[in-house]
Protein backbone atom coordinates (compact mmCIF):
# COMPACT_ATOMS: atom_id res chain seq x y z
CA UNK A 1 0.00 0.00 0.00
CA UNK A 2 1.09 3.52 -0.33
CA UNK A 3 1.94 6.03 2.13
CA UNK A 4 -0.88 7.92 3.50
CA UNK A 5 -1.13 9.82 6.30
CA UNK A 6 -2.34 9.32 10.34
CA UNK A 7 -5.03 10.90 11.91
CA UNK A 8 -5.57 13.12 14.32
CA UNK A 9 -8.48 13.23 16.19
CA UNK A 10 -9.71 16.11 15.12
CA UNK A 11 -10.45 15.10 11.39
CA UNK A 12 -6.71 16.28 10.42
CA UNK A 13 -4.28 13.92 8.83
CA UNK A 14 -0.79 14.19 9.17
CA UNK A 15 1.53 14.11 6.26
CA UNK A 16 4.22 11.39 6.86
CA UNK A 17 7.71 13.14 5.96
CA UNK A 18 7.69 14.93 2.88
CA UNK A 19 10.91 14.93 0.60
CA UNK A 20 10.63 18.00 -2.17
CA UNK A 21 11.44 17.35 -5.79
CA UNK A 22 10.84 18.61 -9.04
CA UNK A 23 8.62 17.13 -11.20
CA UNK A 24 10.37 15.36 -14.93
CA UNK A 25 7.38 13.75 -16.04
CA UNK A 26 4.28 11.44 -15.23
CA UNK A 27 3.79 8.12 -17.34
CA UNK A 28 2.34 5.10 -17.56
CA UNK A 29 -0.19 7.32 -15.27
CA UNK A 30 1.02 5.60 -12.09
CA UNK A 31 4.87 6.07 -12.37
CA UNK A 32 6.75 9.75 -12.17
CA UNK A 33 10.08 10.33 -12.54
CA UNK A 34 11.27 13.43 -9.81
CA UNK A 35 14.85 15.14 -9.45
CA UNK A 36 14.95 15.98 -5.67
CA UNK A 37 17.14 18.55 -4.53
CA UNK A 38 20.53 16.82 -4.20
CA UNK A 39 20.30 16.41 -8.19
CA UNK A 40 19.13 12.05 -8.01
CA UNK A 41 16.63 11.07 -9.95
CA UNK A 42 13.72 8.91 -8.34
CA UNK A 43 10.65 7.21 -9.36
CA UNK A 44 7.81 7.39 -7.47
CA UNK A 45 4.24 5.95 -7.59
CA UNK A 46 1.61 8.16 -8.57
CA UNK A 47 -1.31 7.10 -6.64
CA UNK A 48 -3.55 9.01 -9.30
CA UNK A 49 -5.53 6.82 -12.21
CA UNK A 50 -7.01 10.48 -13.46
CA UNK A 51 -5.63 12.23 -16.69
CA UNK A 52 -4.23 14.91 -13.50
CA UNK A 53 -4.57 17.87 -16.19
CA UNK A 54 -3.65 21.24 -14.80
CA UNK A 55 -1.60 19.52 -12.00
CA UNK A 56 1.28 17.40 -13.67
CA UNK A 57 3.41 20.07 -15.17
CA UNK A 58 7.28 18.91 -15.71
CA UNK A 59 9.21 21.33 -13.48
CA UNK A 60 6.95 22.27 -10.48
CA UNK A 61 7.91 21.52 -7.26
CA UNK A 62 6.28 18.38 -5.65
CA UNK A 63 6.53 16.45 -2.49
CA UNK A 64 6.87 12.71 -2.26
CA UNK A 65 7.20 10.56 1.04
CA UNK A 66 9.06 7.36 1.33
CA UNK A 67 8.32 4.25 2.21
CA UNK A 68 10.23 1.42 4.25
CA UNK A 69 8.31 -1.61 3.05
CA UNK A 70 10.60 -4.03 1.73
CA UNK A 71 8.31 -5.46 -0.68
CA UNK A 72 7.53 -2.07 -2.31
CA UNK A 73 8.76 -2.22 -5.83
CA UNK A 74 8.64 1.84 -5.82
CA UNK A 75 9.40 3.56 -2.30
CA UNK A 76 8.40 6.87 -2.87
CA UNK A 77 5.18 8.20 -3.61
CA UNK A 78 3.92 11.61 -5.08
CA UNK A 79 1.68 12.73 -2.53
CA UNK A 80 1.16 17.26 -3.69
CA UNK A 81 2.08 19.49 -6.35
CA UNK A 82 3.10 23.13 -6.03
CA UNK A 83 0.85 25.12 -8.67
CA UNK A 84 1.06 29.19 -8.85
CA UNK A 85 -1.98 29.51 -6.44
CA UNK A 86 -2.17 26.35 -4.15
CA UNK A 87 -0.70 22.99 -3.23
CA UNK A 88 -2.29 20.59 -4.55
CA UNK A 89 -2.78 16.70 -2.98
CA UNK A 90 -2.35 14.19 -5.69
CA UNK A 91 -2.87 11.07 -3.65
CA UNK A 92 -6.53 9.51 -4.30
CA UNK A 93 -6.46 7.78 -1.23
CA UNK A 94 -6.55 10.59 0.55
CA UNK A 95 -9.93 11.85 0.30
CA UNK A 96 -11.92 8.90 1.22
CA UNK A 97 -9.90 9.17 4.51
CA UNK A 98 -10.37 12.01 4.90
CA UNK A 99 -13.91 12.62 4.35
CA UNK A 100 -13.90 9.37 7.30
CA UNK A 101 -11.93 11.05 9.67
CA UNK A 102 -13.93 14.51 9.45
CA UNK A 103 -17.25 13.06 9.65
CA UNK A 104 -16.24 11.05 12.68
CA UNK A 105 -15.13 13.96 14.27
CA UNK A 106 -18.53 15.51 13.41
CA UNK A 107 -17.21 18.22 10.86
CA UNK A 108 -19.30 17.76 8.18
CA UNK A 109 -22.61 19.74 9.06
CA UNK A 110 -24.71 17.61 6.29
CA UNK A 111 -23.31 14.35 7.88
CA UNK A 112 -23.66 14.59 11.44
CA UNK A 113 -25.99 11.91 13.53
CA UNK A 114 -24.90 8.63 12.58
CA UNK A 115 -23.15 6.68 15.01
CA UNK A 116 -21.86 4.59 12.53
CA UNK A 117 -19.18 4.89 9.52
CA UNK A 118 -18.04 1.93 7.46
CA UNK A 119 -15.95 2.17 4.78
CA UNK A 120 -16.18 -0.09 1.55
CA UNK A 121 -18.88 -2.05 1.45
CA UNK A 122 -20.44 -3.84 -0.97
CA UNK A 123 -23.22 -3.10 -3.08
CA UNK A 124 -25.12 -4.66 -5.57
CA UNK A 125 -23.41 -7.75 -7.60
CA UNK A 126 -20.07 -6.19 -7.99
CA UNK A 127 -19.34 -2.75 -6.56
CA UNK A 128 -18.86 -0.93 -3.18
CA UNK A 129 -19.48 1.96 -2.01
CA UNK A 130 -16.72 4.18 -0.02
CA UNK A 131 -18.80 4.92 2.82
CA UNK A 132 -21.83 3.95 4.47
CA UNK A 133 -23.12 6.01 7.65
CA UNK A 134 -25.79 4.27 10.31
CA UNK A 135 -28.06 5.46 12.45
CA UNK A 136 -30.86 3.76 14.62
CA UNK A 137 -33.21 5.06 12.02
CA UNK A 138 -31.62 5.30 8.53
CA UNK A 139 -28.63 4.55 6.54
CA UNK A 140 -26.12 7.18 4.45
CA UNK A 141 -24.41 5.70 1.48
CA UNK A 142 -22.00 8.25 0.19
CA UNK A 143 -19.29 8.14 -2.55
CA UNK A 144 -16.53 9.83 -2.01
CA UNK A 145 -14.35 11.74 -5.90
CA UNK A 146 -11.13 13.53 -5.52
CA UNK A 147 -11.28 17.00 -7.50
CA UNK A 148 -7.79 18.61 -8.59
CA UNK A 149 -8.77 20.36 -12.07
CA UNK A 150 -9.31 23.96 -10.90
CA UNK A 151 -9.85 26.71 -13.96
CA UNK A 152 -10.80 30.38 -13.15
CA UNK A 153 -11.72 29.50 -9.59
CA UNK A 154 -13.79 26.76 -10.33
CA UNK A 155 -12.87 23.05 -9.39
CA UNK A 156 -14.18 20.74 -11.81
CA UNK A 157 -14.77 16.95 -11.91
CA UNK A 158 -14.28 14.76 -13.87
CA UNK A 159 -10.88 15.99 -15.48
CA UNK A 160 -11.42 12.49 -18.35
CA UNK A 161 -14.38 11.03 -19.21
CA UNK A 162 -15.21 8.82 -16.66
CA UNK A 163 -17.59 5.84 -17.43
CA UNK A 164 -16.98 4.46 -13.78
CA UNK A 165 -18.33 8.01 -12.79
CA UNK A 166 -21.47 7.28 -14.13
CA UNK A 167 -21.67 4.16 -12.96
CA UNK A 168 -21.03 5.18 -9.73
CA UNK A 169 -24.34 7.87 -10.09
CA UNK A 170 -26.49 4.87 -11.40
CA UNK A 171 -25.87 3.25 -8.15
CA UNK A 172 -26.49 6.05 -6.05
CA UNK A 173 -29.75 6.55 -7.44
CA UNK A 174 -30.66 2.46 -7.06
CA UNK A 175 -29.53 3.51 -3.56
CA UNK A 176 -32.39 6.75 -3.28
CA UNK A 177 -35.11 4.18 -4.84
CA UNK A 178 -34.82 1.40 -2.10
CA UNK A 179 -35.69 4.31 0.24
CA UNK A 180 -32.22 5.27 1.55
CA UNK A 181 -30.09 8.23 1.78
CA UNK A 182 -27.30 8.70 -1.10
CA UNK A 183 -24.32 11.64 -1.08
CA UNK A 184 -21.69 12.09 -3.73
CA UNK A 185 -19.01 14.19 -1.86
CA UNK A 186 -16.50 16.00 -3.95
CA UNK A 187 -13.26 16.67 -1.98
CA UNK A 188 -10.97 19.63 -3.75
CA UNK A 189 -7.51 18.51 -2.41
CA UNK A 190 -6.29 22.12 -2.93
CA UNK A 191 -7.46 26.11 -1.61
CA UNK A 192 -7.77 28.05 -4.85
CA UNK A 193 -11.27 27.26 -5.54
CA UNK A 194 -14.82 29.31 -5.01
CA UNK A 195 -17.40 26.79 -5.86
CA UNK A 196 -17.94 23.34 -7.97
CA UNK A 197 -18.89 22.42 -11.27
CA UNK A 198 -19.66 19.40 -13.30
CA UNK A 199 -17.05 19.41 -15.99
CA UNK A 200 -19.13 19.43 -18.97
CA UNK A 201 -16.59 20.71 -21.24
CA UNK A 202 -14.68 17.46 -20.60
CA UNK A 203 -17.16 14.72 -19.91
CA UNK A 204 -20.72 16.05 -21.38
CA UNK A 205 -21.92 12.95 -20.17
CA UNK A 206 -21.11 13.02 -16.64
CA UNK A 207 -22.45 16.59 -16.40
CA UNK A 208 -26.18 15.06 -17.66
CA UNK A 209 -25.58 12.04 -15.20
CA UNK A 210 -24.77 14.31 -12.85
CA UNK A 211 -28.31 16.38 -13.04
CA UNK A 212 -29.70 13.27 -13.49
CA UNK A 213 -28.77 11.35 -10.10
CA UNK A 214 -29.81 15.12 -8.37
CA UNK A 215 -33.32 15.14 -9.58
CA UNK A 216 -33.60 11.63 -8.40
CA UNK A 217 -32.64 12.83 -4.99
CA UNK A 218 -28.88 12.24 -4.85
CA UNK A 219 -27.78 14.78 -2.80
CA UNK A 220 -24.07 17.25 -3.35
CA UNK A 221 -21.58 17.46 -1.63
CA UNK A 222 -17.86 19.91 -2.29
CA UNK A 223 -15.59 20.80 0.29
CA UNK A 224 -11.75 21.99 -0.32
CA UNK A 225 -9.49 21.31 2.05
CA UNK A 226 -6.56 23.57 4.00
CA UNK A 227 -3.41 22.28 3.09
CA UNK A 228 0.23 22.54 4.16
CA UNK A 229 3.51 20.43 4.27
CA UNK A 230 2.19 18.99 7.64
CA UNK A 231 -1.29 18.46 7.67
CA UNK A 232 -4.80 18.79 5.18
CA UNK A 233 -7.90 18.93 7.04
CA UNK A 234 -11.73 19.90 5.84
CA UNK A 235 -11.77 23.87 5.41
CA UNK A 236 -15.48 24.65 3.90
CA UNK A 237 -18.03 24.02 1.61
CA UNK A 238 -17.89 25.25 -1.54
CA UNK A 239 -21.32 26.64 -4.15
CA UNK A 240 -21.67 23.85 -6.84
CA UNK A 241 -23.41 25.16 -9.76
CA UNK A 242 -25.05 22.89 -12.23
């Protein structure tokens, strides 16, 4: 598994040690080559299946953290980027985490009153869901999308077309028709962003899916995060326009 980082019990995670680089190039979308400071030349896992656009450019500084698993093939791994107006957290196992952590620590307004969080499981013939919160009364299934693509102050998702995306919506609304509660929570790993839109301009489809799953009664979710070299933690929610 890759480096992530531990939790404090106030919702916050805690970077592991960072080591700063510079960024030669992403391939193979789960590989990077990085020249750190004392001039080597490292690869590092990219814990990112996304096309990453408007946060992989060669040359920007980026921090990776290192593992000591022996039976790691790759012992680094990209976890931020440093773009003109904000870090950036790369790492998509972050959110899901994340979004854990805060609404155990009852952060998230919207998701308070369950006294309950589990964390993929299964739905339907083949699929799980990232979260699902329990109460006495109800249940909260909630799927969890990292958001990096940020143009003119608006974060965007997805930043490819996403078939899985959809997929994911379909199920959320199978989840509103058996008479339960169903969130998709967008988590903007980065602080340069004033409200959330459906990319449409990248994934039409999504966009309709999107409007779709909310006039079914899937409910929206975007937060960003504050973020430093020692910690990211839940900062606010953010407009989403459709």
């Amino acid at each position: 598994m890759e480096v992530i980082p531990a939790v404090k019990g106030d919702g916050t995670l805690r970077w592991p040690r960072l080591i700063q680089g510079r960024l030669v190039r992403r391939y193979k979308r789960f590989m990077a080559d990085i020249r750190l400071r004392n001039n080597h030349l490292v690869t590092a896992h990219c814990p990112n299946s996304g096309s990453m656009l408007g946060c992989s450019e060669p040359g920007r500084p980026v921090y990776i953290s290192r593992s000591n698993n022996p039976t790691r093939r790759l012992k680094y791994t990209w976890e931020m980027i440093e773009m003109p107006t904000s870090l950036v957290g790369i790492n998509t196992l972050v959110p899901n985490r994340l979004v854990k952590a805060s609404i155990e620590a009852g952060i998230i307004g919207e998701l308070r009153g369950y006294g309950h969080v589990r964390s993929e499981v299964r739905i339907g013939k083949n699929s799980r869901i990232d979260l699902v919160l329990s109460s006495k009364d109800s249940n909260c299934f909630v799927e969890v999308k990292n958001c990096t693509l940020v143009e003119k102050a608006t974060a965007y998702f997805p930043d490819a077309v996403t078939s899985r995306g959809l997929k994911h919506l379909h199920e959320l609304q199978e989840v509103v028709k058996q008479g339960h509660r169903a969130v998709m929570f967008f988590l903007v790993q980065r602080m340069d962003a004033e409200e959330f839109s459906p990319a449409d301009h990248i994934d039409p489809a999504y966009g309709r899916g999107l409007r779709e799953a909310v006039d079914m009664g899937v409910e929206l979710l975007a937060y960003d995060v504050t973020i430093d070299l020692k910690t990211i933690a839940l900062r606010r929610a953010l407009p989403v326009i459709l």
